[in-house]
N, C-alpha and C. Protein backbone atom coordinates (compact mmCIF):
# COMPACT_ATOMS: atom_id res chain seq x y z
N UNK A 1 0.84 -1.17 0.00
CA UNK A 1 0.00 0.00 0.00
C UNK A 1 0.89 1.24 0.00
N UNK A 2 0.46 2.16 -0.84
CA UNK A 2 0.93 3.53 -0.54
C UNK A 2 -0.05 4.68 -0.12
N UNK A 3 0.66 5.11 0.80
CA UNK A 3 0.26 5.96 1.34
C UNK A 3 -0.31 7.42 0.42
N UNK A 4 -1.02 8.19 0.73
CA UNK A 4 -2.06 9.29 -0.14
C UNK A 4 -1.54 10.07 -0.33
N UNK A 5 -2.07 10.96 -1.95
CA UNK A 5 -1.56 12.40 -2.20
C UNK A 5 -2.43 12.88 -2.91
N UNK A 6 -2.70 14.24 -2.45
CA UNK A 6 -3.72 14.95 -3.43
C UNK A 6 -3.21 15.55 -4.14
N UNK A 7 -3.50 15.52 -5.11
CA UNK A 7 -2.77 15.94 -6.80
C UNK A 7 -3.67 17.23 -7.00
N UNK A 8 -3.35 17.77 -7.78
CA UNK A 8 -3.58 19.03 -8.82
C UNK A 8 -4.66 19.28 -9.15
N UNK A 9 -5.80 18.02 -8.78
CA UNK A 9 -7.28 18.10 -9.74
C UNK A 9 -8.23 17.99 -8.86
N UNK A 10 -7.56 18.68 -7.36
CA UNK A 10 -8.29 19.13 -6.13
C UNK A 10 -9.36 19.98 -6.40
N UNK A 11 -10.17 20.17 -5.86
CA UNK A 11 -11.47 21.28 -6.55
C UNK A 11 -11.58 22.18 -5.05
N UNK A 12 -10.74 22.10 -4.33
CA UNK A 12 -11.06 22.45 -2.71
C UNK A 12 -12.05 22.87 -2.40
N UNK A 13 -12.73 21.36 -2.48
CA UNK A 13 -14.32 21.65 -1.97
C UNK A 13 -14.15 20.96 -0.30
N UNK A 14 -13.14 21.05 0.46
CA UNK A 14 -12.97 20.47 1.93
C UNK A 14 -13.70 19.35 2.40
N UNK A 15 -14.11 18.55 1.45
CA UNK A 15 -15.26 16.95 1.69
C UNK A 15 -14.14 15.76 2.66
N UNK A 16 -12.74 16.40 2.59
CA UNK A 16 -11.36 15.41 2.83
C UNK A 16 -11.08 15.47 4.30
N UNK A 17 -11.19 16.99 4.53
CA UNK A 17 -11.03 17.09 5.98
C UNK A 17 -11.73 16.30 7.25
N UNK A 18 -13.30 16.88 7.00
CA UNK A 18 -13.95 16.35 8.53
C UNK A 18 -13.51 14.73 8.64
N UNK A 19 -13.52 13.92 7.69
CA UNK A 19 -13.74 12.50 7.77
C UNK A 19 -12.50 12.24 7.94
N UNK A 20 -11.75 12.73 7.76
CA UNK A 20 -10.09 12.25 8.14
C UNK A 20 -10.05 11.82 9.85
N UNK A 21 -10.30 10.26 10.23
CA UNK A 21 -9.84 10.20 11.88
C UNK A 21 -8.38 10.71 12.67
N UNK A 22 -7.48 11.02 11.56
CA UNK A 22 -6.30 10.98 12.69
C UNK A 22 -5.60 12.65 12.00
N UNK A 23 -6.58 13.22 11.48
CA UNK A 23 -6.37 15.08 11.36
C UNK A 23 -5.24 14.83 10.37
N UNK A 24 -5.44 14.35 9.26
CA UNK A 24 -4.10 14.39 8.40
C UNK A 24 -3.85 14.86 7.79
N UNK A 25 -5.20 15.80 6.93
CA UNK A 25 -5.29 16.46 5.95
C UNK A 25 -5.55 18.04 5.87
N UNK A 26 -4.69 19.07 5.82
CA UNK A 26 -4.57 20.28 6.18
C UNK A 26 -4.56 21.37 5.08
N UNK A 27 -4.63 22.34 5.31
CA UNK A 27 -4.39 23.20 3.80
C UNK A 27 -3.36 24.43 4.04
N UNK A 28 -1.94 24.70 3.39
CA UNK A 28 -0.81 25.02 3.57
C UNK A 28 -0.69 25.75 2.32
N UNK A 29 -1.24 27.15 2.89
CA UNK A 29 -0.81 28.36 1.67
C UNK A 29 -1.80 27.55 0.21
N UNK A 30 -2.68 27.30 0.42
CA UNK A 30 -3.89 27.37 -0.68
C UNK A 30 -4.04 25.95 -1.43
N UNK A 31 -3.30 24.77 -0.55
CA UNK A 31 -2.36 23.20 -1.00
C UNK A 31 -3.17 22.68 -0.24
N UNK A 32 -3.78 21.25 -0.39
CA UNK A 32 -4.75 20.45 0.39
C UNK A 32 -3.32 19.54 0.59
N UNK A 33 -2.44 19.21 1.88
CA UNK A 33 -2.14 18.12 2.19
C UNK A 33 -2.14 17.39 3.10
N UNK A 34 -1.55 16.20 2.55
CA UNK A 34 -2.04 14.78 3.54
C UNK A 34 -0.28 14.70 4.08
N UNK A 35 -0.66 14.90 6.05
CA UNK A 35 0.32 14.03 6.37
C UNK A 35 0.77 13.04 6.59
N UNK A 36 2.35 12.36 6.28
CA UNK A 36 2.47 11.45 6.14
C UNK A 36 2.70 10.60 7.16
N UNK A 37 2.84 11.15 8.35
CA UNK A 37 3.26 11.11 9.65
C UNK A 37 2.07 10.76 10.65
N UNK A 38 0.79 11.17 9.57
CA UNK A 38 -0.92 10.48 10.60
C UNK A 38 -1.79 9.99 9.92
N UNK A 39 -1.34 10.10 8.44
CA UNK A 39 -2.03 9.04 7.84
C UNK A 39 -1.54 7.57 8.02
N UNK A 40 -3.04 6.94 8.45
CA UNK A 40 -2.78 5.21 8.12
C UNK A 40 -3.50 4.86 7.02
N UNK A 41 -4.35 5.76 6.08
CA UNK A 41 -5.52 5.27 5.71
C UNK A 41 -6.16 4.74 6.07
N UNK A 42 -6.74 4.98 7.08
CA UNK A 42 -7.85 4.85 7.89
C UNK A 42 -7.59 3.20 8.68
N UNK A 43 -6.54 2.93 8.28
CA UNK A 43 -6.15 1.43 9.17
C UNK A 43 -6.86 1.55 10.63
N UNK A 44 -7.60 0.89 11.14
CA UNK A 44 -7.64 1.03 12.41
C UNK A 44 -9.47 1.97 12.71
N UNK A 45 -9.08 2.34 12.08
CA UNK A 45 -10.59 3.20 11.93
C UNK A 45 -11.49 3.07 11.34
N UNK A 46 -11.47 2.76 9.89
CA UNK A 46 -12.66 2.08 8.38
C UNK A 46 -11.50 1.27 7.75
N UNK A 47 -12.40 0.47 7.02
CA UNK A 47 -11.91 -0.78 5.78
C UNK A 47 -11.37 0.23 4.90
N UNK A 48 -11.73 1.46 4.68
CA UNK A 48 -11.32 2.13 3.27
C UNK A 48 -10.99 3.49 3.91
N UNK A 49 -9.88 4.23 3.23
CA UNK A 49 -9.29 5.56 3.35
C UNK A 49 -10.87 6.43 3.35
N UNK A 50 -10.93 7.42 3.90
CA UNK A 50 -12.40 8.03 4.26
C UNK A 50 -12.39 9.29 3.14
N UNK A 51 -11.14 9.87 3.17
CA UNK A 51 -10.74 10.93 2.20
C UNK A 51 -11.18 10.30 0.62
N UNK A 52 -10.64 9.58 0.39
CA UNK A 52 -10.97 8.84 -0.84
C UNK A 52 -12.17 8.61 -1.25
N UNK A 53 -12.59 8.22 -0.13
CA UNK A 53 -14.52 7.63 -0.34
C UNK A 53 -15.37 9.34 -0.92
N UNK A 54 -14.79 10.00 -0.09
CA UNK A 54 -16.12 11.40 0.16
C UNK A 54 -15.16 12.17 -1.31
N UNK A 55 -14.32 11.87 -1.71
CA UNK A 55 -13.44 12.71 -2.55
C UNK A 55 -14.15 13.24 -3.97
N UNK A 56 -15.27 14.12 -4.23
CA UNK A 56 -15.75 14.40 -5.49
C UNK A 56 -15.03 14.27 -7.07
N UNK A 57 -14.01 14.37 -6.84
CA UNK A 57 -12.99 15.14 -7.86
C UNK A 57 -11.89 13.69 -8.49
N UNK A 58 -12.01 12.44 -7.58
CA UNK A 58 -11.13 11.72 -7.21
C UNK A 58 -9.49 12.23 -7.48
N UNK A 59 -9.56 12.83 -6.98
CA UNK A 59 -8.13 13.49 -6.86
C UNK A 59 -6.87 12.83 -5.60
N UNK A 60 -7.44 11.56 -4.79
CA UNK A 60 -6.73 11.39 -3.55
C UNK A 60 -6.10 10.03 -4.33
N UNK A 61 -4.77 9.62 -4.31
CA UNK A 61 -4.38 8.78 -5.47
C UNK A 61 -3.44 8.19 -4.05
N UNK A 62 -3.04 6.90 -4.58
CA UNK A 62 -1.67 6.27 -3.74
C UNK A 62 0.02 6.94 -4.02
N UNK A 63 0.57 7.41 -3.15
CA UNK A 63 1.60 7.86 -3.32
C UNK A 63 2.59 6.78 -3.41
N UNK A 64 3.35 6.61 -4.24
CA UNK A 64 4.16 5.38 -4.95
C UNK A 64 5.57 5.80 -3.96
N UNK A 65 5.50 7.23 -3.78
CA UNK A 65 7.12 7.38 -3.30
C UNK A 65 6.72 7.18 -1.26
N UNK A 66 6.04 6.89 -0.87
CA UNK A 66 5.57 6.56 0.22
C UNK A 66 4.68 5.66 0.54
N UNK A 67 5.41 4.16 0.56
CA UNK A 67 4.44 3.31 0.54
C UNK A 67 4.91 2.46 1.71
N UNK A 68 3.90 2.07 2.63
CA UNK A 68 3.73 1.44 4.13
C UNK A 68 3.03 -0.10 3.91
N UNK A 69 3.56 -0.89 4.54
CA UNK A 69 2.78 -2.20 4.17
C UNK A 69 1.59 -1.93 5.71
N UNK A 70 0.79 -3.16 5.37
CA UNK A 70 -0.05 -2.74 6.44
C UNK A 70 0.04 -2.88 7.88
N UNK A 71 0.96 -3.74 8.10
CA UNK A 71 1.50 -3.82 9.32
C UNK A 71 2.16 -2.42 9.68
N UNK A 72 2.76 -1.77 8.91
CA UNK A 72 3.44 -0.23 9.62
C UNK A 72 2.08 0.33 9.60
N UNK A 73 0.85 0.49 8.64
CA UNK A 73 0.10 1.72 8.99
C UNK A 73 -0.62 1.13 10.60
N UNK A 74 -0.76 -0.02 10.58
CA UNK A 74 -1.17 -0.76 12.04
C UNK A 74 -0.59 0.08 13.02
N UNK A 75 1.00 -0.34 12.87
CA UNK A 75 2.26 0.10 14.26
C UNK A 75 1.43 1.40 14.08
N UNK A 76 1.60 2.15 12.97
CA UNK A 76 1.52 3.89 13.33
C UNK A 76 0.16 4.54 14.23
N UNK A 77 -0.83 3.51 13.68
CA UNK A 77 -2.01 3.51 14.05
C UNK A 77 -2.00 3.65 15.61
N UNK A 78 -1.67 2.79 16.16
CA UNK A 78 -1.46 1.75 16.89
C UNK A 78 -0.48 2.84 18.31
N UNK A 79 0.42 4.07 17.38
CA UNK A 79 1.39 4.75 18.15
C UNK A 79 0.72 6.06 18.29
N UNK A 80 -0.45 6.45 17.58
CA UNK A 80 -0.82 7.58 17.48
C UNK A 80 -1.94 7.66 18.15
N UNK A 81 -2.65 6.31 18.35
CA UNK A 81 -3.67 6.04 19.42
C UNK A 81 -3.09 6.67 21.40
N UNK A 82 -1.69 5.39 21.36
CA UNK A 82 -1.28 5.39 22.49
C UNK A 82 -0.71 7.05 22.71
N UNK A 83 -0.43 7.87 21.67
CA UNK A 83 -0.03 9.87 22.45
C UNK A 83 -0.92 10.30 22.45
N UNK A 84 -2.47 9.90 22.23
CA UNK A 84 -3.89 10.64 22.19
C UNK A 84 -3.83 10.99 23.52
């Protein structure tokens, strides 16, 4: 699995934000991004990335240069639960 990126064909209609469980998705000088550091894709939370599902535009794609097998988005899951 790789982890998410919103590309260029964003319509910033903000459908990405509320549903995001672990606040990953932010907007930085007029840029919708996903961090890489709290995204699990929704490991732990839904069967399916939530951003993706609600995404009008499908603009939320797998990032090839950041890719987590599912056992790390678990651990991360799993580490970001336990500093809540």
């Amino acid at each position: 699995m790789a982890l998410l990126v919103i590309t260029d064909d964003c319509t910033d209609c903000d459908a990405c934000i509320e549903p995001c469980p672990n606040d990953a998705i932010s907007i930085i000088e007029g840029l919708y991004i996903i961090n890489k550091d709290l995204c699990t894709e929704c490991v732990g939370h839904h069967e399916d990335p939530q951003c993706v599902e609600v995404c009008p535009s499908d603009c939320i794609l797998p990032d090839p240069d950041h890719e987590e097998t599912p056992e790390e988005l678990q651990a991360k899951y799993e580490s970001l639960q336990s500093a809540a």
